[in-house]
PDB file of N, CA and C in Angstrom:
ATOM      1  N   UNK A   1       0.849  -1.163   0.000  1.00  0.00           N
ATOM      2  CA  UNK A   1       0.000   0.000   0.000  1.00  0.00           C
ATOM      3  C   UNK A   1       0.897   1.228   0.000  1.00  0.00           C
ATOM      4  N   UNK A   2       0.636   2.106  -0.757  1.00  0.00           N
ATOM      5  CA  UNK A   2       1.271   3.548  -0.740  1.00  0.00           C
ATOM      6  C   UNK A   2       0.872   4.731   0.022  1.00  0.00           C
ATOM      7  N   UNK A   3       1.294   5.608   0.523  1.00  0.00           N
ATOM      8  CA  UNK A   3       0.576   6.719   1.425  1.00  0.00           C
ATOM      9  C   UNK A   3       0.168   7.740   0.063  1.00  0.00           C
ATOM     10  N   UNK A   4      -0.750   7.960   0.391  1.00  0.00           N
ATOM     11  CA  UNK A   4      -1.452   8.832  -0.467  1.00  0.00           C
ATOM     12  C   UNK A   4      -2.105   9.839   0.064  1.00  0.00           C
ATOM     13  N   UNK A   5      -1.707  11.464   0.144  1.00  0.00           N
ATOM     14  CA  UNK A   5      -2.763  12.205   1.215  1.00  0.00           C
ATOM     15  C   UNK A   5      -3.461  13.033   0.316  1.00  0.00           C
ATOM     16  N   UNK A   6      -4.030  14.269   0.698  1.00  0.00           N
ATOM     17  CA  UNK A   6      -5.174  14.650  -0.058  1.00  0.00           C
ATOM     18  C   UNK A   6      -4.362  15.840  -0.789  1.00  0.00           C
ATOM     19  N   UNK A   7      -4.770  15.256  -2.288  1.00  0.00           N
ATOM     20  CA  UNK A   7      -4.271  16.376  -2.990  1.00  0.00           C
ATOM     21  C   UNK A   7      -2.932  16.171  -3.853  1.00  0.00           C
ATOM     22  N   UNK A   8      -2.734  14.624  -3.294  1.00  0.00           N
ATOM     23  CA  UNK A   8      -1.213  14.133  -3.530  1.00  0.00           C
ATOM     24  C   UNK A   8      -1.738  12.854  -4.384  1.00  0.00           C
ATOM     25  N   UNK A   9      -1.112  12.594  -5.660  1.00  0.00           N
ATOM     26  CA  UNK A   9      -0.700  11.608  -6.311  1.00  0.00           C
ATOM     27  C   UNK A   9      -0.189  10.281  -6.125  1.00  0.00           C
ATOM     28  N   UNK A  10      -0.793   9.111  -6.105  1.00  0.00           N
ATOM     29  CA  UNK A  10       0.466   8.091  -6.241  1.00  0.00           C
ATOM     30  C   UNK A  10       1.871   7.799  -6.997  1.00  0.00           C
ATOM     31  N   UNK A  11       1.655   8.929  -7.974  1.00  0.00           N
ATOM     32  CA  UNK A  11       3.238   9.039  -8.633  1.00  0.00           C
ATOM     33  C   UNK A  11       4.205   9.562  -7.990  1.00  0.00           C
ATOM     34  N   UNK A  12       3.711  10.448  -6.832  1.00  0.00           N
ATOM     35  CA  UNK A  12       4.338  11.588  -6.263  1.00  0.00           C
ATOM     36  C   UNK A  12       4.742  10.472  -4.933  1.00  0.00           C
ATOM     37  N   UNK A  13       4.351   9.536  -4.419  1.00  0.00           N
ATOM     38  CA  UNK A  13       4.889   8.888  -3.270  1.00  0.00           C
ATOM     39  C   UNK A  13       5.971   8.079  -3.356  1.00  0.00           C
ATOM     40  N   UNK A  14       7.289   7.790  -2.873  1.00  0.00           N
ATOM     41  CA  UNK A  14       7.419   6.710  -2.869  1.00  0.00           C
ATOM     42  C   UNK A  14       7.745   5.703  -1.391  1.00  0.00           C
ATOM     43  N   UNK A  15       6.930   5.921  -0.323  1.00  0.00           N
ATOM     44  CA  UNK A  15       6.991   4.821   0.694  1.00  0.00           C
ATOM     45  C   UNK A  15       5.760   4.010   0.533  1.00  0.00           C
ATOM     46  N   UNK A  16       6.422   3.002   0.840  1.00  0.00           N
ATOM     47  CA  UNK A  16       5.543   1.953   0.990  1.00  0.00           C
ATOM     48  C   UNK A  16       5.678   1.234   2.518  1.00  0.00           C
ATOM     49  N   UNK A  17       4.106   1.174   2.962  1.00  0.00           N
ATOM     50  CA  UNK A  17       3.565   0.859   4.341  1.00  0.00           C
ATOM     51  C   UNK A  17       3.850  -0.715   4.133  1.00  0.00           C
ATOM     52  N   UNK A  18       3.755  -1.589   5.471  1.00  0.00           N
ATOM     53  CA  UNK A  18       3.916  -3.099   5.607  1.00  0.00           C
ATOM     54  C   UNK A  18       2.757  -3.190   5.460  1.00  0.00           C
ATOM     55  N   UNK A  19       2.951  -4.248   5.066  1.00  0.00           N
ATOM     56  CA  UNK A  19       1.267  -5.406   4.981  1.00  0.00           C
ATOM     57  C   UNK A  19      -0.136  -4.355   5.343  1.00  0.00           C
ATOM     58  N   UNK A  20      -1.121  -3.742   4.729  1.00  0.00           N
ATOM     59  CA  UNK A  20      -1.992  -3.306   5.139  1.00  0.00           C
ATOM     60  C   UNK A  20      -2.158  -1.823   6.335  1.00  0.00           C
ATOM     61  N   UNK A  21      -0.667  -1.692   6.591  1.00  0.00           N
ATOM     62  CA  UNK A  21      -0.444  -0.547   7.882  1.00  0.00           C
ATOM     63  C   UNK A  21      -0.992   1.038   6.685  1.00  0.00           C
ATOM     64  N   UNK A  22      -1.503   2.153   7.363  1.00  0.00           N
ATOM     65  CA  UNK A  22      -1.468   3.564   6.831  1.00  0.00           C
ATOM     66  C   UNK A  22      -0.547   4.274   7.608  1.00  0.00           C
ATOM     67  N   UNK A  23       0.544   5.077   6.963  1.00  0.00           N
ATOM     68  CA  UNK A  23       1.684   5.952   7.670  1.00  0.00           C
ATOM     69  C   UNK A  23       0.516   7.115   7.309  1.00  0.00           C
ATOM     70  N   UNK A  24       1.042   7.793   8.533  1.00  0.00           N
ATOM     71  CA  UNK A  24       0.180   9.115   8.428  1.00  0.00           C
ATOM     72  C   UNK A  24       1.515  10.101   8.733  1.00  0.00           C
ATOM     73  N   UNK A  25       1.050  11.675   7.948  1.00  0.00           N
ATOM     74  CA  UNK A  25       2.144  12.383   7.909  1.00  0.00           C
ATOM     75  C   UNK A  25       2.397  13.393   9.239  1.00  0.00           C
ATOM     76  N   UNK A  26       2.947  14.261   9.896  1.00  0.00           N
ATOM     77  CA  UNK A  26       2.983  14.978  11.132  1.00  0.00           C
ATOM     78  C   UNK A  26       2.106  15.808  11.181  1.00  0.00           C
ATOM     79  N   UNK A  27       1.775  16.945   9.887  1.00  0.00           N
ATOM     80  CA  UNK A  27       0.539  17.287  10.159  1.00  0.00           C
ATOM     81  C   UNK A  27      -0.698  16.732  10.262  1.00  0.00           C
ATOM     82  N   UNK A  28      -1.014  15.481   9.792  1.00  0.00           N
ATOM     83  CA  UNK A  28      -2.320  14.948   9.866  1.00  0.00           C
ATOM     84  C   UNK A  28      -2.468  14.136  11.401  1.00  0.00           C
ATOM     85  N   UNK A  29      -1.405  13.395  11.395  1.00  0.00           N
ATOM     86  CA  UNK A  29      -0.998  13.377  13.088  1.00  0.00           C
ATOM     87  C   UNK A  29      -1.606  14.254  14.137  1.00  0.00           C
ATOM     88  N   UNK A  30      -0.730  15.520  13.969  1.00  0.00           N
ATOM     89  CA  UNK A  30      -1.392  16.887  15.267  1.00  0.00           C
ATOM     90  C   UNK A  30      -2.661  16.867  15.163  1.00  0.00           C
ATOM     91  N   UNK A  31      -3.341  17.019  13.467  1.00  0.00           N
ATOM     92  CA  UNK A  31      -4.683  17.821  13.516  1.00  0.00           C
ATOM     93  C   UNK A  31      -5.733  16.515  14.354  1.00  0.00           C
ATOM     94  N   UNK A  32      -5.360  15.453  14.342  1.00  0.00           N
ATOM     95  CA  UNK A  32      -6.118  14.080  14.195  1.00  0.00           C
ATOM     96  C   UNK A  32      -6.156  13.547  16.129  1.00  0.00           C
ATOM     97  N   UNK A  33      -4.957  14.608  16.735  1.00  0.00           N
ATOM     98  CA  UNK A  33      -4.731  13.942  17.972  1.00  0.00           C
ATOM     99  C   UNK A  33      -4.645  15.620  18.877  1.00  0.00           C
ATOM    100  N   UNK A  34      -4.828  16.450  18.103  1.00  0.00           N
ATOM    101  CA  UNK A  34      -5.020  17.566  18.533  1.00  0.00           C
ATOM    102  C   UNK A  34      -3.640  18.352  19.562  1.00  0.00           C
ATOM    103  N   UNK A  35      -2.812  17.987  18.798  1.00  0.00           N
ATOM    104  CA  UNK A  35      -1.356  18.479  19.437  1.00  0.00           C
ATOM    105  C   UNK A  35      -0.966  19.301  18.210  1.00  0.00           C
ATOM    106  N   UNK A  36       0.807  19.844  18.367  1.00  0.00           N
ATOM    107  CA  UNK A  36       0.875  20.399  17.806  1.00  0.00           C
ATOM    108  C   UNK A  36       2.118  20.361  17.261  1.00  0.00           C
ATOM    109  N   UNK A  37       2.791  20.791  16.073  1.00  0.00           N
ATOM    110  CA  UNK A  37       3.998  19.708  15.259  1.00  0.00           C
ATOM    111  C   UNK A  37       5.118  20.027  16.381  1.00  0.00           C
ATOM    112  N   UNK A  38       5.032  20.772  16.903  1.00  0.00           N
ATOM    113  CA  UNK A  38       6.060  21.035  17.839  1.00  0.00           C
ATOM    114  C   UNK A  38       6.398  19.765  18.766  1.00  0.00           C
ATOM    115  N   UNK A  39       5.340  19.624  19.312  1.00  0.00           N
ATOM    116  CA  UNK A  39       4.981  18.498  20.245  1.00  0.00           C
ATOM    117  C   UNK A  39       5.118  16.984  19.769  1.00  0.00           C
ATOM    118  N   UNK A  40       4.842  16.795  18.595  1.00  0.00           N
ATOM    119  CA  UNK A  40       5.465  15.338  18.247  1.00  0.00           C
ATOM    120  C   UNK A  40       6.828  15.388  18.173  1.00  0.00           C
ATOM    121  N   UNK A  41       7.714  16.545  17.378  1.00  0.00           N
ATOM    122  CA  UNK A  41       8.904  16.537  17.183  1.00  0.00           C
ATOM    123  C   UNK A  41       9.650  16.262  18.426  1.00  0.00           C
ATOM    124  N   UNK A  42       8.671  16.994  19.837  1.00  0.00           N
ATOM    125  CA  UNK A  42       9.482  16.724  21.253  1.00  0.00           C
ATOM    126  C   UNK A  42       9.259  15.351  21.181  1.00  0.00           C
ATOM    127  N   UNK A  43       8.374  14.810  21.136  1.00  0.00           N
ATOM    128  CA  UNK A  43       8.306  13.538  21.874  1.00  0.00           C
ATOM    129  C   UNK A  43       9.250  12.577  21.196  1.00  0.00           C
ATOM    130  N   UNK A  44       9.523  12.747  19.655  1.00  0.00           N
ATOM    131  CA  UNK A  44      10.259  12.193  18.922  1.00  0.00           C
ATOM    132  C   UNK A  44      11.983  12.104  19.596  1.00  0.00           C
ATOM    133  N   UNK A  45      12.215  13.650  20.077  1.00  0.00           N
ATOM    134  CA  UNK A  45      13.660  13.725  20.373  1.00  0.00           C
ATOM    135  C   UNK A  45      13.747  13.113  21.707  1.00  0.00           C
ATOM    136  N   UNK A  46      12.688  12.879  22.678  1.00  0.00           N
ATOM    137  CA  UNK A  46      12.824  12.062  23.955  1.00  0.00           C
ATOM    138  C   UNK A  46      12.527  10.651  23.403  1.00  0.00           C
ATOM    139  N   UNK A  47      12.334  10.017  22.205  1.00  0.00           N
ATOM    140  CA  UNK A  47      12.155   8.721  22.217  1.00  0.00           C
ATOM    141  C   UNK A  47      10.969   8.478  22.394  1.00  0.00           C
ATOM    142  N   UNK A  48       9.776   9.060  22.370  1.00  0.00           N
ATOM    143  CA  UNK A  48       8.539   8.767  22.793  1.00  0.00           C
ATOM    144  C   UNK A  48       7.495   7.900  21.485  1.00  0.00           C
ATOM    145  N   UNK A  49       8.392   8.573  20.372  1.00  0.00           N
ATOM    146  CA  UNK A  49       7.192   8.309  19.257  1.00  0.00           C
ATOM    147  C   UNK A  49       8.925   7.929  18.427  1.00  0.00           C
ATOM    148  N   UNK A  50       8.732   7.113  16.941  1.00  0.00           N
ATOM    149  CA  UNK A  50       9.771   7.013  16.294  1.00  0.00           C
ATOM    150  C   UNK A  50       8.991   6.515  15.257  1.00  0.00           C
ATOM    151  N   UNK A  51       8.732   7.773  14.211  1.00  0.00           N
ATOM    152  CA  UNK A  51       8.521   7.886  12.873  1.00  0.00           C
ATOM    153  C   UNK A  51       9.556   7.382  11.993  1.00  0.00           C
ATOM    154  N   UNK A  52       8.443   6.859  10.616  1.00  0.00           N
ATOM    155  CA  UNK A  52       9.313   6.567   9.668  1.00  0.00           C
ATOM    156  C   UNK A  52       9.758   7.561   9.231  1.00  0.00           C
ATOM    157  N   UNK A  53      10.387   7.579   7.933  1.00  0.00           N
ATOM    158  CA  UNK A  53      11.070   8.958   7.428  1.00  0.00           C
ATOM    159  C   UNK A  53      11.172   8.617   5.772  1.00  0.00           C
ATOM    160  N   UNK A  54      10.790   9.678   5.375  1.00  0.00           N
ATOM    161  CA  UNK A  54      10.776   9.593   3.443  1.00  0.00           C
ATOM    162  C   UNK A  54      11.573  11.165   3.407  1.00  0.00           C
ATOM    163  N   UNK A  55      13.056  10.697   3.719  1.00  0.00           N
ATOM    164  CA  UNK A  55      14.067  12.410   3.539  1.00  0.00           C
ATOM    165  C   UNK A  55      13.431  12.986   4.538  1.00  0.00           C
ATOM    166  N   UNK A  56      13.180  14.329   4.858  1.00  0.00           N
ATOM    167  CA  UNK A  56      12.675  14.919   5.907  1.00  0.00           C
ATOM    168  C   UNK A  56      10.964  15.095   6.333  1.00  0.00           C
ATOM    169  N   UNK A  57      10.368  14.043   5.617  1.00  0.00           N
ATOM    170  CA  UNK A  57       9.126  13.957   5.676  1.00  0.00           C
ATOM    171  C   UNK A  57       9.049  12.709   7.134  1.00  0.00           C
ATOM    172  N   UNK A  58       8.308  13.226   8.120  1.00  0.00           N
ATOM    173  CA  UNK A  58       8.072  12.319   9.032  1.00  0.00           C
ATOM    174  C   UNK A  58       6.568  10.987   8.428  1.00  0.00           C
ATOM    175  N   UNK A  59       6.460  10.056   8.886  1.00  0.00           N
ATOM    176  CA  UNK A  59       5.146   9.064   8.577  1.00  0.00           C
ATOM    177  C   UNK A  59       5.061   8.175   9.612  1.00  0.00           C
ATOM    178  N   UNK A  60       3.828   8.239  10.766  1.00  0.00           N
ATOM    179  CA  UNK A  60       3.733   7.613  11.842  1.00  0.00           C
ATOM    180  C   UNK A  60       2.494   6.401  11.185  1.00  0.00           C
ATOM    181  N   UNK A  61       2.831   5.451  12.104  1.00  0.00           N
ATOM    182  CA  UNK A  61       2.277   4.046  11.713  1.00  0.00           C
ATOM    183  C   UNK A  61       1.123   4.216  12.913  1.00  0.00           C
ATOM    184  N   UNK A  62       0.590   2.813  12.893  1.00  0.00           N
ATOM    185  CA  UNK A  62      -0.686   2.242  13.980  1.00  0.00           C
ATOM    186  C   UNK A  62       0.171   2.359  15.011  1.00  0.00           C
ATOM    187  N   UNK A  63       1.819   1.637  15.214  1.00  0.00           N
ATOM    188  CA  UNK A  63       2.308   2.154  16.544  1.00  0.00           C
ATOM    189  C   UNK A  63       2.105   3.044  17.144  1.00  0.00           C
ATOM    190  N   UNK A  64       2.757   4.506  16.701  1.00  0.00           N
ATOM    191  CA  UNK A  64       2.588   5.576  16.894  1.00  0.00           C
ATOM    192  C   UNK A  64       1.873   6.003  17.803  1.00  0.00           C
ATOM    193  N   UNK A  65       0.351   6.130  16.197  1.00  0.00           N
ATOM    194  CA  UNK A  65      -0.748   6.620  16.782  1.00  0.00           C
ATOM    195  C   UNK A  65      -1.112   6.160  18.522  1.00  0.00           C
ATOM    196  N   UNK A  66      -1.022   4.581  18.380  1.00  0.00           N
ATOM    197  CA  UNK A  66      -1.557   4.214  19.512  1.00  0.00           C
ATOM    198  C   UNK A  66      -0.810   4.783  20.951  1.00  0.00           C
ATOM    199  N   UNK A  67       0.331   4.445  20.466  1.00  0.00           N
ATOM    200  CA  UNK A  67       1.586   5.271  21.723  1.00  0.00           C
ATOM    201  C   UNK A  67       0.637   6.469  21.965  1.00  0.00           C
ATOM    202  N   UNK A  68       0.629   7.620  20.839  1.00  0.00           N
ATOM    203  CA  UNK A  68       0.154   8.809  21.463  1.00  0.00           C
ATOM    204  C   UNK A  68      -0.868   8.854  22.481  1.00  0.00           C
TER     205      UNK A  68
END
């Protein structure tokens, strides 16, 4: 499965999720859990959360989310 967000192309992606998982990107993250990009990036640098990465694009999995 490919991440695909709104407005964005499947030509334009290239990560690919495991078996059936959706990576979601940092902004859809905050808006979805009601924090703010600041705040994942902290939790990221304490080890709290550990996003995938497509170059400097963050993509949080079902882990993640659920951690949060």
């Amino acid at each position: 499965m490919k991440l695909i967000s709104a407005g964005e192309t499947a030509a334009n992606t290239n990560i690919s999720a495991e078996a059936g998982e959706d990576l979601v990107r940092i902004g859809e993250m905050a808006k979805k859990y009601g924090v703010t990009l600041r705040t994942l990036r902290f939790y990221e640098d304490k080890g709290l959360l550990n996003p995938q990465r497509d170059g400097s694009t963050r993509l949080y999995t079902r882990r993640d989310k659920a951690r949060l």
